[in-house]
PDB file of N, CA and C in Angstrom:
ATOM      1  N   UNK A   1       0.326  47.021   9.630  1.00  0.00           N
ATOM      2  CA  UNK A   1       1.396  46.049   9.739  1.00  0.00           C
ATOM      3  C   UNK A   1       2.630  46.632   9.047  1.00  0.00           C
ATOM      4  N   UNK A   2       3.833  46.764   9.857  1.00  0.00           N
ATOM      5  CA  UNK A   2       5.039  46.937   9.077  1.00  0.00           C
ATOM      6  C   UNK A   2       6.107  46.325   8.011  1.00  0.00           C
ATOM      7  N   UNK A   3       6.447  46.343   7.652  1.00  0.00           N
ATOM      8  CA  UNK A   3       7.591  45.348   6.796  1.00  0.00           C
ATOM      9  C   UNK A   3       7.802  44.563   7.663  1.00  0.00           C
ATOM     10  N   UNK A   4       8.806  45.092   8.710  1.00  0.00           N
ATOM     11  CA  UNK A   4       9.698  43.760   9.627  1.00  0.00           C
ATOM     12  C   UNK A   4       8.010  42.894   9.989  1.00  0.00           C
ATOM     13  N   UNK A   5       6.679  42.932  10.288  1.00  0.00           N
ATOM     14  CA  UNK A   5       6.169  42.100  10.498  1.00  0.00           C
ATOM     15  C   UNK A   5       5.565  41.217   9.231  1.00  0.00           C
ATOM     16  N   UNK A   6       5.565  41.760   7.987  1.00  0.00           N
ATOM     17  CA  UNK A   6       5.167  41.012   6.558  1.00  0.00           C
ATOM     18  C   UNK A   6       6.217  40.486   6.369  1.00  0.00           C
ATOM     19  N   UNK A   7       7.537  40.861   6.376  1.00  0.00           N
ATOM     20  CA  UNK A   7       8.559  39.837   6.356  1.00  0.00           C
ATOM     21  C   UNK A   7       8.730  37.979   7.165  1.00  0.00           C
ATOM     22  N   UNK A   8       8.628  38.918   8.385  1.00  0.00           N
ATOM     23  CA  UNK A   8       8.012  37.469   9.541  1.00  0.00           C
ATOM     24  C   UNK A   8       7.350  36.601   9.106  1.00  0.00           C
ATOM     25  N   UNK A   9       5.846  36.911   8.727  1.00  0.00           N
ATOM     26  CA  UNK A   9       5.137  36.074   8.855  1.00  0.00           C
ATOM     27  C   UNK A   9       5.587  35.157   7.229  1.00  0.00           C
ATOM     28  N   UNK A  10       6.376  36.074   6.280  1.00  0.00           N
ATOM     29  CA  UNK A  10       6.524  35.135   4.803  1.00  0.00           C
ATOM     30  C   UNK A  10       7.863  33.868   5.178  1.00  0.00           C
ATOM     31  N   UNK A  11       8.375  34.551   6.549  1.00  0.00           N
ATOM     32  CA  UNK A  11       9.638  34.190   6.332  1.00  0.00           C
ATOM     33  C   UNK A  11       8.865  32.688   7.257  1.00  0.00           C
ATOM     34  N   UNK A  12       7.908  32.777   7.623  1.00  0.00           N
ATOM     35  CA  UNK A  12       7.108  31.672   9.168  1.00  0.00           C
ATOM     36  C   UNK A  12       6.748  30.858   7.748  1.00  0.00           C
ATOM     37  N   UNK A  13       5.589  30.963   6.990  1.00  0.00           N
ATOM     38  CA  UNK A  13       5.119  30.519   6.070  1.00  0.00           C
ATOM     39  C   UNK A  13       5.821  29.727   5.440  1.00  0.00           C
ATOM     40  N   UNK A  14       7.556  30.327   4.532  1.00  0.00           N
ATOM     41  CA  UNK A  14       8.268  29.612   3.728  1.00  0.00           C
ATOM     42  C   UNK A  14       8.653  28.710   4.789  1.00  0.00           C
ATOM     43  N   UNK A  15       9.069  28.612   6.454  1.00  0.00           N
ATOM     44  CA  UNK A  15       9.503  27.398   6.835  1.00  0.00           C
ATOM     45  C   UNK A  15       8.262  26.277   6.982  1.00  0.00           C
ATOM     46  N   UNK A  16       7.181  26.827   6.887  1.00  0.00           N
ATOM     47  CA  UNK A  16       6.671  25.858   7.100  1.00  0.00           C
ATOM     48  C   UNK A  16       6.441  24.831   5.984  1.00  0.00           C
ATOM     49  N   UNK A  17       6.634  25.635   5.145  1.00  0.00           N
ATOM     50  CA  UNK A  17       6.109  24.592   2.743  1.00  0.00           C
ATOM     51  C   UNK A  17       7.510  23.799   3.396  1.00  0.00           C
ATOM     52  N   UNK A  18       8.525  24.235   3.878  1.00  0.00           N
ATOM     53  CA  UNK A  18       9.909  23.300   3.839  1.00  0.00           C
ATOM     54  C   UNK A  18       9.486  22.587   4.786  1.00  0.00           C
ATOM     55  N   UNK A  19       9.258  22.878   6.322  1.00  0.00           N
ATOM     56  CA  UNK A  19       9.198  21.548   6.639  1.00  0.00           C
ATOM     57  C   UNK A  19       7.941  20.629   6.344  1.00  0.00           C
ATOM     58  N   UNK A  20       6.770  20.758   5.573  1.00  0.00           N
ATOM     59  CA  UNK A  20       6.107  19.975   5.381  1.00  0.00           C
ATOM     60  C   UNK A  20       7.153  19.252   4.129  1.00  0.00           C
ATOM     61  N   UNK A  21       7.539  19.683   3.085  1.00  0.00           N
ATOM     62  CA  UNK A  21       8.710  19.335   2.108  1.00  0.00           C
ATOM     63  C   UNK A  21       9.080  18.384   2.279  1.00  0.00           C
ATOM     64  N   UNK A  22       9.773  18.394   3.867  1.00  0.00           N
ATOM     65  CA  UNK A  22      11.172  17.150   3.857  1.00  0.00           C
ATOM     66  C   UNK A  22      10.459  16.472   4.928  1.00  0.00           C
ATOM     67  N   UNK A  23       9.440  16.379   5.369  1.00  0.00           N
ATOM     68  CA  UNK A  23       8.700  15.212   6.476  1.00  0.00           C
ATOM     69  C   UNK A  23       8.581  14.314   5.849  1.00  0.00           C
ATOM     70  N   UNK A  24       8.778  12.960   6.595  1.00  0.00           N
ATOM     71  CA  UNK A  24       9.157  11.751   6.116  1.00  0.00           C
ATOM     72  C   UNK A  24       7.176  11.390   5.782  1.00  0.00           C
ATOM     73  N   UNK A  25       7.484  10.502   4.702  1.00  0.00           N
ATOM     74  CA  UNK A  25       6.038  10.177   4.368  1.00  0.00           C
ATOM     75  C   UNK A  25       5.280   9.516   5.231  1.00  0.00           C
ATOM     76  N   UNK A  26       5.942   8.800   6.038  1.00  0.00           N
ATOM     77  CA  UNK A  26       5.539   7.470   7.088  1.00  0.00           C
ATOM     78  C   UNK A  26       4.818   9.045   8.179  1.00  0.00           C
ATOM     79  N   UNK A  27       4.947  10.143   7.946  1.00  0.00           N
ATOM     80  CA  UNK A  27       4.235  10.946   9.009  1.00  0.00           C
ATOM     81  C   UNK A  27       3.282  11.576   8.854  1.00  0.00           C
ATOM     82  N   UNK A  28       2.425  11.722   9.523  1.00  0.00           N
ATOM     83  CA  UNK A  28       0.939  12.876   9.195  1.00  0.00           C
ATOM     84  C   UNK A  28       0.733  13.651  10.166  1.00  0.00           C
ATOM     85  N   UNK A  29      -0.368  14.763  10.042  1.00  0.00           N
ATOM     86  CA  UNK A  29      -0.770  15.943  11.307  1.00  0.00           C
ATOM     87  C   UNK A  29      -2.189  15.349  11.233  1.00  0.00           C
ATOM     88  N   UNK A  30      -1.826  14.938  12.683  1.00  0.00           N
ATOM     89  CA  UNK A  30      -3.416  14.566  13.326  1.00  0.00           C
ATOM     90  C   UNK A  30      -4.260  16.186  13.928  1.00  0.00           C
ATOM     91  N   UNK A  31      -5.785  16.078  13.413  1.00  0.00           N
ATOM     92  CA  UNK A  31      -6.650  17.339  13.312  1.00  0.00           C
ATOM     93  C   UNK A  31      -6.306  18.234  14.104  1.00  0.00           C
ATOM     94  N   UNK A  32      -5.464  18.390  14.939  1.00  0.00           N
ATOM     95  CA  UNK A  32      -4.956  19.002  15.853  1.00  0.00           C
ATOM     96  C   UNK A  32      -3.384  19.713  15.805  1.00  0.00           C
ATOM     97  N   UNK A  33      -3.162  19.173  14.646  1.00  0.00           N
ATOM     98  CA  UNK A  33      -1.854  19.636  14.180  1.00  0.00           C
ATOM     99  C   UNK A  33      -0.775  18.844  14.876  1.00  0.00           C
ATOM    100  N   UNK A  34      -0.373  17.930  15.016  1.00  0.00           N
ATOM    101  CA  UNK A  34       0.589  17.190  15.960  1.00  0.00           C
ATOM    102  C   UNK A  34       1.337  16.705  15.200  1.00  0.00           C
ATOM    103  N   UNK A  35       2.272  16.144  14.415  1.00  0.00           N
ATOM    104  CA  UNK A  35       2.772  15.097  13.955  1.00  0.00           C
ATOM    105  C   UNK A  35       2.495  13.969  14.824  1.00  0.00           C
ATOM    106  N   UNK A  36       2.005  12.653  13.778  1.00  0.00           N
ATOM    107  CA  UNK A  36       1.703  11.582  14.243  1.00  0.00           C
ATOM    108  C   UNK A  36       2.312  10.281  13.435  1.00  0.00           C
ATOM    109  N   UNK A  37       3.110   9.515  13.578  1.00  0.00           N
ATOM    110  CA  UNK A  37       3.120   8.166  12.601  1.00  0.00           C
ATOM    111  C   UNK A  37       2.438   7.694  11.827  1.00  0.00           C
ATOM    112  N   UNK A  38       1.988   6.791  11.022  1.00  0.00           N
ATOM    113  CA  UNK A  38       1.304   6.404  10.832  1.00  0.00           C
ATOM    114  C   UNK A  38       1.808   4.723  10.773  1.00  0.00           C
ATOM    115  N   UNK A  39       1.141   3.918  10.372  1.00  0.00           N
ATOM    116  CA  UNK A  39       1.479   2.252  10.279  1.00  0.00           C
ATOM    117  C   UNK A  39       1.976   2.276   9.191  1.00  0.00           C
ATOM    118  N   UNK A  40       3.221   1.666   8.735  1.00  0.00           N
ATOM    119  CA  UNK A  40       3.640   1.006   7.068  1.00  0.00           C
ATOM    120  C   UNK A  40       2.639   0.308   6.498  1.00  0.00           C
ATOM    121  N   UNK A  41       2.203   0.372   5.182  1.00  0.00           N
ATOM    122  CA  UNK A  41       1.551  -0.559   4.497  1.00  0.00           C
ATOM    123  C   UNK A  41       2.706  -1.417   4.235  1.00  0.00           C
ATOM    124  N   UNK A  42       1.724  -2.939   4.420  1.00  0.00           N
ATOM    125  CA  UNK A  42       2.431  -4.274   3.897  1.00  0.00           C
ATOM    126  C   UNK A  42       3.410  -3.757   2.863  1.00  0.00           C
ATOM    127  N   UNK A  43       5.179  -4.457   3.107  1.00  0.00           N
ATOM    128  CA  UNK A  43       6.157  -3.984   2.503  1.00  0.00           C
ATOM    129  C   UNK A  43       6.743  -4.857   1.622  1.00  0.00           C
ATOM    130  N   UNK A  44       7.336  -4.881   0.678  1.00  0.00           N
ATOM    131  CA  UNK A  44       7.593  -6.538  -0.443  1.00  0.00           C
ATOM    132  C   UNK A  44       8.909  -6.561   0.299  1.00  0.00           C
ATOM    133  N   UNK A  45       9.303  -5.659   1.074  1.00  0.00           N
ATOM    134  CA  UNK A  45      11.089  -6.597   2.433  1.00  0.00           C
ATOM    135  C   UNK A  45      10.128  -7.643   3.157  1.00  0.00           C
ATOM    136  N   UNK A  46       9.335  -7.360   3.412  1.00  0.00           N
ATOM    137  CA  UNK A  46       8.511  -8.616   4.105  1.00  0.00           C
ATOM    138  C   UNK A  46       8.487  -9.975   3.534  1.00  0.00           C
ATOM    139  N   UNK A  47       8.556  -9.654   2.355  1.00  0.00           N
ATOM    140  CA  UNK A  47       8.028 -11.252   1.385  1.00  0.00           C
ATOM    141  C   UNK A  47       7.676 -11.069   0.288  1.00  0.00           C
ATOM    142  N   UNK A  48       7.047 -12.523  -0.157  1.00  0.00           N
ATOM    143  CA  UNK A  48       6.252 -12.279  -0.833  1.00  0.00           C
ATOM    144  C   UNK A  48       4.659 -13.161  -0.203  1.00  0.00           C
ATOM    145  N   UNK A  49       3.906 -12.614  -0.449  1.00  0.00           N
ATOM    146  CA  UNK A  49       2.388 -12.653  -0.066  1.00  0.00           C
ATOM    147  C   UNK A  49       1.916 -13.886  -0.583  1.00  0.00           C
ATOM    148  N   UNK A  50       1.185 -14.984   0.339  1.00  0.00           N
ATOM    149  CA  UNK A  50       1.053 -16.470   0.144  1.00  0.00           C
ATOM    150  C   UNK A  50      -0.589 -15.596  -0.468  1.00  0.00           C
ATOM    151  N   UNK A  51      -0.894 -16.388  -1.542  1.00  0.00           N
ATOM    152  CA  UNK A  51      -2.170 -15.939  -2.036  1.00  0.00           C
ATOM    153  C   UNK A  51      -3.412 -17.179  -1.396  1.00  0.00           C
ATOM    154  N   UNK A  52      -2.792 -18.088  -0.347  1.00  0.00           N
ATOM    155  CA  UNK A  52      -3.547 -18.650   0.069  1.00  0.00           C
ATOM    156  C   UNK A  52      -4.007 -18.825   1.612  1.00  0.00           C
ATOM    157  N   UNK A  53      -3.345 -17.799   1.603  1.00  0.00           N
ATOM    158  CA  UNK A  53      -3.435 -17.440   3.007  1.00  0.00           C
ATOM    159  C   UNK A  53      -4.068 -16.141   3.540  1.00  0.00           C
ATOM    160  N   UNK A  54      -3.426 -14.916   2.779  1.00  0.00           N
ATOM    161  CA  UNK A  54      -3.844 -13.547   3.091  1.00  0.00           C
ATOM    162  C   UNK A  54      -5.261 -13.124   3.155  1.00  0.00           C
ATOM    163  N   UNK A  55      -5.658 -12.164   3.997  1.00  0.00           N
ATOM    164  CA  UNK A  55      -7.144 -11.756   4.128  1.00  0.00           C
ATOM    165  C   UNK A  55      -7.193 -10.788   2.493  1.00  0.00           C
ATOM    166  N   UNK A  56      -8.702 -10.276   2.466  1.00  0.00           N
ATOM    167  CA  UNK A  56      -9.046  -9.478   1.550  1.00  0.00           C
ATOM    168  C   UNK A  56      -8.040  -8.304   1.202  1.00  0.00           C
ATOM    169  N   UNK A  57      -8.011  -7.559   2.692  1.00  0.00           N
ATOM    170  CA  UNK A  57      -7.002  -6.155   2.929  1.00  0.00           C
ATOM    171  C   UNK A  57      -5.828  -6.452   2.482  1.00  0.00           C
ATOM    172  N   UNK A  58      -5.470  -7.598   2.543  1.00  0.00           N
ATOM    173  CA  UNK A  58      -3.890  -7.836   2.605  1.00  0.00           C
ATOM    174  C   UNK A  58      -3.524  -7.616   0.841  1.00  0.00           C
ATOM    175  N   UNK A  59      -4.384  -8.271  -0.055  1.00  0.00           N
ATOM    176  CA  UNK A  59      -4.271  -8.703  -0.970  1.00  0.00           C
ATOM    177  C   UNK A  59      -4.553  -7.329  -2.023  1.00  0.00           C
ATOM    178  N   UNK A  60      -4.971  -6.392  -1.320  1.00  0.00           N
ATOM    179  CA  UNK A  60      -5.925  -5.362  -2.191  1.00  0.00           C
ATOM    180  C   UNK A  60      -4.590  -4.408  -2.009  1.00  0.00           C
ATOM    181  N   UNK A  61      -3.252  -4.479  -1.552  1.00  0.00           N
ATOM    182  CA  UNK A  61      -2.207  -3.403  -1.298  1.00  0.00           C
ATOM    183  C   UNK A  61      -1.267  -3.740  -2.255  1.00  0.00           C
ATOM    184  N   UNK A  62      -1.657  -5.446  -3.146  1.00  0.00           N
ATOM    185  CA  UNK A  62      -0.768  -5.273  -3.975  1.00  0.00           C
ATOM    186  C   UNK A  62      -1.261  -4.682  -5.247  1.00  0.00           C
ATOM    187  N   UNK A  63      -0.559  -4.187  -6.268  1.00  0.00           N
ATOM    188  CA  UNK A  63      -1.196  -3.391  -7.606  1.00  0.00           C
ATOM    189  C   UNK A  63      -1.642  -3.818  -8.179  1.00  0.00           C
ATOM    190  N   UNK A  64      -2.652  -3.221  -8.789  1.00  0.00           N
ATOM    191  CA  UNK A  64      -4.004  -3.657  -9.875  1.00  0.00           C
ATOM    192  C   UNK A  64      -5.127  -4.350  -9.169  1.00  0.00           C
ATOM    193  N   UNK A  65      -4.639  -4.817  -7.797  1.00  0.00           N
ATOM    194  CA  UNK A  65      -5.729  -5.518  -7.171  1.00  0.00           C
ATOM    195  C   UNK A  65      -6.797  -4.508  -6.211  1.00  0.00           C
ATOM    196  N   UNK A  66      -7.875  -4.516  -6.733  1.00  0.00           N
ATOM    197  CA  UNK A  66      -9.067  -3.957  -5.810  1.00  0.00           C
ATOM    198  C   UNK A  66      -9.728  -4.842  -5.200  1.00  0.00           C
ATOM    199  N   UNK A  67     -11.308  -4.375  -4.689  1.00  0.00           N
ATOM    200  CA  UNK A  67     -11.660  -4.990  -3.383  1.00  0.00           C
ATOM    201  C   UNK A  67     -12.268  -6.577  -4.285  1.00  0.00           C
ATOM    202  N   UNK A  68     -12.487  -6.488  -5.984  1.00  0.00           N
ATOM    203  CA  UNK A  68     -13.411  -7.291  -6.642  1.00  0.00           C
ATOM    204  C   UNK A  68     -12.145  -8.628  -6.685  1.00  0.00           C
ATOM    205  N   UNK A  69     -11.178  -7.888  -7.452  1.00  0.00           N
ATOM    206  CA  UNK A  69     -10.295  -8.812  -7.615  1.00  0.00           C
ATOM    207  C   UNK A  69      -9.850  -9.922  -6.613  1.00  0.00           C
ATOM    208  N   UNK A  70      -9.717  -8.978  -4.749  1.00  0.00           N
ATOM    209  CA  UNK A  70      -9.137  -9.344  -4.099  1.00  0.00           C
ATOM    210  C   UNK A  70     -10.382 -11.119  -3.598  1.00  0.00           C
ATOM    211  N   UNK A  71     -11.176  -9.958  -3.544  1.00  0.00           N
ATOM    212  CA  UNK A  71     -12.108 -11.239  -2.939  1.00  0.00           C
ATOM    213  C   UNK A  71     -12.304 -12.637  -4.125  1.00  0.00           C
ATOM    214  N   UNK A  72     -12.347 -12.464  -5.331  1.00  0.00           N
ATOM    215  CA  UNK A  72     -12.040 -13.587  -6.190  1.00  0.00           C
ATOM    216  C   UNK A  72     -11.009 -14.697  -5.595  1.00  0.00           C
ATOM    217  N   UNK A  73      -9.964 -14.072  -5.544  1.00  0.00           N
ATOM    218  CA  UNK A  73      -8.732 -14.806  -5.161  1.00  0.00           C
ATOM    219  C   UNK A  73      -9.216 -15.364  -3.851  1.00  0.00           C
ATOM    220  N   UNK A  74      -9.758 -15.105  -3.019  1.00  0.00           N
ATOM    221  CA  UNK A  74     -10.034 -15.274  -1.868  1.00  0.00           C
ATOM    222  C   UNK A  74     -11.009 -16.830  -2.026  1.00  0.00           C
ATOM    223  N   UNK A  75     -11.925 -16.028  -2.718  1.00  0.00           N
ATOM    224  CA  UNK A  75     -12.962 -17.271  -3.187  1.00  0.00           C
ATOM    225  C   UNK A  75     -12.347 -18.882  -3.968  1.00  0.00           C
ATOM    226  N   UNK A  76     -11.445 -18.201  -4.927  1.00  0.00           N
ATOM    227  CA  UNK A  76     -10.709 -19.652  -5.791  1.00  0.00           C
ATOM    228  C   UNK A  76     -10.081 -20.408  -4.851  1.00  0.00           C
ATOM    229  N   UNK A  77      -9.558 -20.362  -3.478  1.00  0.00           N
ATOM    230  CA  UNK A  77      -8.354 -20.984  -3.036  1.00  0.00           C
ATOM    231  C   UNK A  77      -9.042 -22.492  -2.420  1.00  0.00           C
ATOM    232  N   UNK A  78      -8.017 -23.309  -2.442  1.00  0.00           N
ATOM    233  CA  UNK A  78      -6.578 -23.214  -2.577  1.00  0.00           C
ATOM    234  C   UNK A  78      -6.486 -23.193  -3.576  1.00  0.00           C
ATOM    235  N   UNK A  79      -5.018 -22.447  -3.909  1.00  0.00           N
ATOM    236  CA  UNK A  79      -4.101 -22.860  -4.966  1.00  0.00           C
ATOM    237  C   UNK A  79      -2.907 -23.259  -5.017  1.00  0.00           C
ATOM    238  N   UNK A  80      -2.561 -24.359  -6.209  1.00  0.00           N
ATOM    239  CA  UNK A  80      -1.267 -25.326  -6.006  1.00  0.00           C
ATOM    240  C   UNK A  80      -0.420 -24.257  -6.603  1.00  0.00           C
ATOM    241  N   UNK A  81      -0.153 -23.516  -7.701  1.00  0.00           N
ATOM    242  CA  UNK A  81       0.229 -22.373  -8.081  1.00  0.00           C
ATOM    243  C   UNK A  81      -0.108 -21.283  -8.266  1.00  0.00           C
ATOM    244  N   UNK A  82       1.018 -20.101  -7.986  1.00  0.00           N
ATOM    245  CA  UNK A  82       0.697 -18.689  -8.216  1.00  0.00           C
ATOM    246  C   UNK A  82      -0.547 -18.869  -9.734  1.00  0.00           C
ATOM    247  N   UNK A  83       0.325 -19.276 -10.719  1.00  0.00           N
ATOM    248  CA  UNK A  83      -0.397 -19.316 -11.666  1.00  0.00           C
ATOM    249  C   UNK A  83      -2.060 -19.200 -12.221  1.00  0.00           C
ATOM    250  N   UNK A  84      -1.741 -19.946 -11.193  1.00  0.00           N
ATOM    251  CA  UNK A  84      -3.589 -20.643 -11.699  1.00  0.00           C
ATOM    252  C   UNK A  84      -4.593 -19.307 -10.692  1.00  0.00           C
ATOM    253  N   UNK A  85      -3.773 -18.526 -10.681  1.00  0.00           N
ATOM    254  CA  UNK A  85      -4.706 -17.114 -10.675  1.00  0.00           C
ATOM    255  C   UNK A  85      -5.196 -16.420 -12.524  1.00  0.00           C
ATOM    256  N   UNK A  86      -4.235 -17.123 -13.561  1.00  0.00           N
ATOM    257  CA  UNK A  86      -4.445 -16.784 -14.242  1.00  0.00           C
ATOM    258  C   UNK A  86      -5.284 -18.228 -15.566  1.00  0.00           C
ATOM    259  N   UNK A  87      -4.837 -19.105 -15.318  1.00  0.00           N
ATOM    260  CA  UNK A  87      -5.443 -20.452 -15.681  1.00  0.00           C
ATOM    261  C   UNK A  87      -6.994 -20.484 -14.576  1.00  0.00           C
ATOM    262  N   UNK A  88      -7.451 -20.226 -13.322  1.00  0.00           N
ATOM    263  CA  UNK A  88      -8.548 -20.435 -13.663  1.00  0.00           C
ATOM    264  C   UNK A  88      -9.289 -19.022 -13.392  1.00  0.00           C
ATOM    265  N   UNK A  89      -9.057 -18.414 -14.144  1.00  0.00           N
ATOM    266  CA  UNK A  89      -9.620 -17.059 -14.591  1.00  0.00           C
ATOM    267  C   UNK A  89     -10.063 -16.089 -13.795  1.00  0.00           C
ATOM    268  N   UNK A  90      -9.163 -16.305 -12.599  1.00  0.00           N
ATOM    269  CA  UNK A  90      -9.647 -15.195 -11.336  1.00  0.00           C
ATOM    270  C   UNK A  90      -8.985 -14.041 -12.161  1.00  0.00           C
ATOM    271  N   UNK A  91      -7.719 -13.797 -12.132  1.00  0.00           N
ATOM    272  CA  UNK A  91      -6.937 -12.300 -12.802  1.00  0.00           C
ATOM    273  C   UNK A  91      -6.683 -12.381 -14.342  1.00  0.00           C
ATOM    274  N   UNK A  92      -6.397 -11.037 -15.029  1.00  0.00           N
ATOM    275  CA  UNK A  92      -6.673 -11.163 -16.547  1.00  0.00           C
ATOM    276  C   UNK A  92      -4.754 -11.170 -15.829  1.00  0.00           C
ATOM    277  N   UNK A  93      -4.320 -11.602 -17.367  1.00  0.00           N
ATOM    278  CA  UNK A  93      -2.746 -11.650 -17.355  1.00  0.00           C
ATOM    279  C   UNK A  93      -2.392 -10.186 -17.036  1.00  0.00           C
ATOM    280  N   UNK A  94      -2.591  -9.373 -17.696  1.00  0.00           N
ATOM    281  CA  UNK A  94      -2.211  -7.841 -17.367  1.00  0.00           C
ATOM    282  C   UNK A  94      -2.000  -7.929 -15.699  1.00  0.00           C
ATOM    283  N   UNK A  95      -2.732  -8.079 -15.235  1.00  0.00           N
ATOM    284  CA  UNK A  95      -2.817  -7.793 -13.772  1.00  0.00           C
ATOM    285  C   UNK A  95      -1.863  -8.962 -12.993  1.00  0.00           C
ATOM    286  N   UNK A  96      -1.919  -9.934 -13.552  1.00  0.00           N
ATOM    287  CA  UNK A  96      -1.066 -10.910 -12.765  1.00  0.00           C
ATOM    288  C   UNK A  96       0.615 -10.534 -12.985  1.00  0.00           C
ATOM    289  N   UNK A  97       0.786 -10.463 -14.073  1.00  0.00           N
ATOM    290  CA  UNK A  97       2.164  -9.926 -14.249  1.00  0.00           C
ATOM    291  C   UNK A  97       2.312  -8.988 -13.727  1.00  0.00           C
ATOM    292  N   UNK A  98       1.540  -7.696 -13.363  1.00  0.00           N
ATOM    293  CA  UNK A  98       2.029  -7.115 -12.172  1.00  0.00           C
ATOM    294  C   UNK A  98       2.611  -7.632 -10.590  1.00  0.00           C
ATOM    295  N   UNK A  99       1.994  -8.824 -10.537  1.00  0.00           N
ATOM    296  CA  UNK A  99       2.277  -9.112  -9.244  1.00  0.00           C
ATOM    297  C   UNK A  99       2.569 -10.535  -8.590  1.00  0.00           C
ATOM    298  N   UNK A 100       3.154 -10.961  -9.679  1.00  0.00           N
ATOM    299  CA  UNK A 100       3.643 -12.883  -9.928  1.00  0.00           C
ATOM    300  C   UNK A 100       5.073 -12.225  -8.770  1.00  0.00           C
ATOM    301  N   UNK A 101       5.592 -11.669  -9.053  1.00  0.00           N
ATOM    302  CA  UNK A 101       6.997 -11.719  -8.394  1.00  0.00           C
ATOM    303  C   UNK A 101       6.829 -11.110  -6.603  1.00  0.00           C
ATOM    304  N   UNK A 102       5.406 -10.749  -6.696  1.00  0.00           N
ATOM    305  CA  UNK A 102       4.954 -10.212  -4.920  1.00  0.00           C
ATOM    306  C   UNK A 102       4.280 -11.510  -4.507  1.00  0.00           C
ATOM    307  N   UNK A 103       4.102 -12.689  -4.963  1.00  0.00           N
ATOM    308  CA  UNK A 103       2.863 -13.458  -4.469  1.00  0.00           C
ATOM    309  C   UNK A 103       3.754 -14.947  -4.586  1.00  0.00           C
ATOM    310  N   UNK A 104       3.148 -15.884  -3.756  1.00  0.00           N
ATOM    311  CA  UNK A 104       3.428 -17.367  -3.933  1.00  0.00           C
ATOM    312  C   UNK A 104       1.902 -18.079  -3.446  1.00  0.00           C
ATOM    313  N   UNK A 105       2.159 -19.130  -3.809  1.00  0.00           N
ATOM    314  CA  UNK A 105       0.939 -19.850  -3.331  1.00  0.00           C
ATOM    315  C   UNK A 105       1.605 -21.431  -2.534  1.00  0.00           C
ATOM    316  N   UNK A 106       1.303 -21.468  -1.287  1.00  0.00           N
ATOM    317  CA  UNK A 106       2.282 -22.484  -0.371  1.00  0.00           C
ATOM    318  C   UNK A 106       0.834 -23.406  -1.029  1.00  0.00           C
ATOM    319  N   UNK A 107       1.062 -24.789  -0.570  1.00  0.00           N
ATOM    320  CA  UNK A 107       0.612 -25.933  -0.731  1.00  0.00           C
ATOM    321  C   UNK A 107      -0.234 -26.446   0.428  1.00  0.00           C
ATOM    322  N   UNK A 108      -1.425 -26.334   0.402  1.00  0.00           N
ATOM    323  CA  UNK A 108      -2.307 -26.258   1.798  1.00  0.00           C
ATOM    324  C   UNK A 108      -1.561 -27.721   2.124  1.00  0.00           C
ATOM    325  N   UNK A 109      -1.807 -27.778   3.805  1.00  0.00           N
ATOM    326  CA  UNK A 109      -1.365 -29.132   4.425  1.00  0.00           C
ATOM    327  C   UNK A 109      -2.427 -30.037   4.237  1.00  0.00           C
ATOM    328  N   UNK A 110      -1.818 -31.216   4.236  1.00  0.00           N
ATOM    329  CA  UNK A 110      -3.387 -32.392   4.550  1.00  0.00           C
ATOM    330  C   UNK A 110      -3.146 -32.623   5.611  1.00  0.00           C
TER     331      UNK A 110
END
């Protein structure tokens, strides 16, 4: 192999670290190498997240919440307030204060 071709292939290489670099995150290479989209995870421009409404998945994208936590919340409802995620002892405070300002709790209908 000559220079002009070890040059090539460093000079192929460095474009490629750049354009993986500046690809937008919302993109991935499907096994085939393609660029592909992917779906947004639930976004807080959306809202904020009724804690009496949302499925398991929904609830597990906001922070500190895993699959244990999520399903608790799931289990307590309804709730008349965000709060009373922390009054009846589904989330420790640590965790709720992460995510009082992503969440509401609407008022089931009668």
């Amino acid at each position: 192999m000559n220079l002009r071709d070890q040059v090539g292939r460093a000079l192929c290489g460095a474009g490629l670290i750049f354009a993986l670099a500046v690809m937008p995150a919302s993109w991935a290479l499907s096994p085939t190498g393609t660029a592909q989209t992917r779906p947004a995870v639930a976004s807080s421009k959306a809202g904020p997240m009724d804690i009496n409404s949302a499925t398991v998945d929904q609830l597990r994208t906001l922070p500190g919440i895993g699959d244990a936590y999520a399903k608790r919340i799931v289990a307590g409802r309804p709730y008349s307030s965000k709060n009373q995620l922390v009054t009846k002892g589904i989330l420790p405070r640590g965790v709720y204060d992460k995510i009082q300002s992503r969440i509401i709790a609407t008022h089931p209908k009668k």
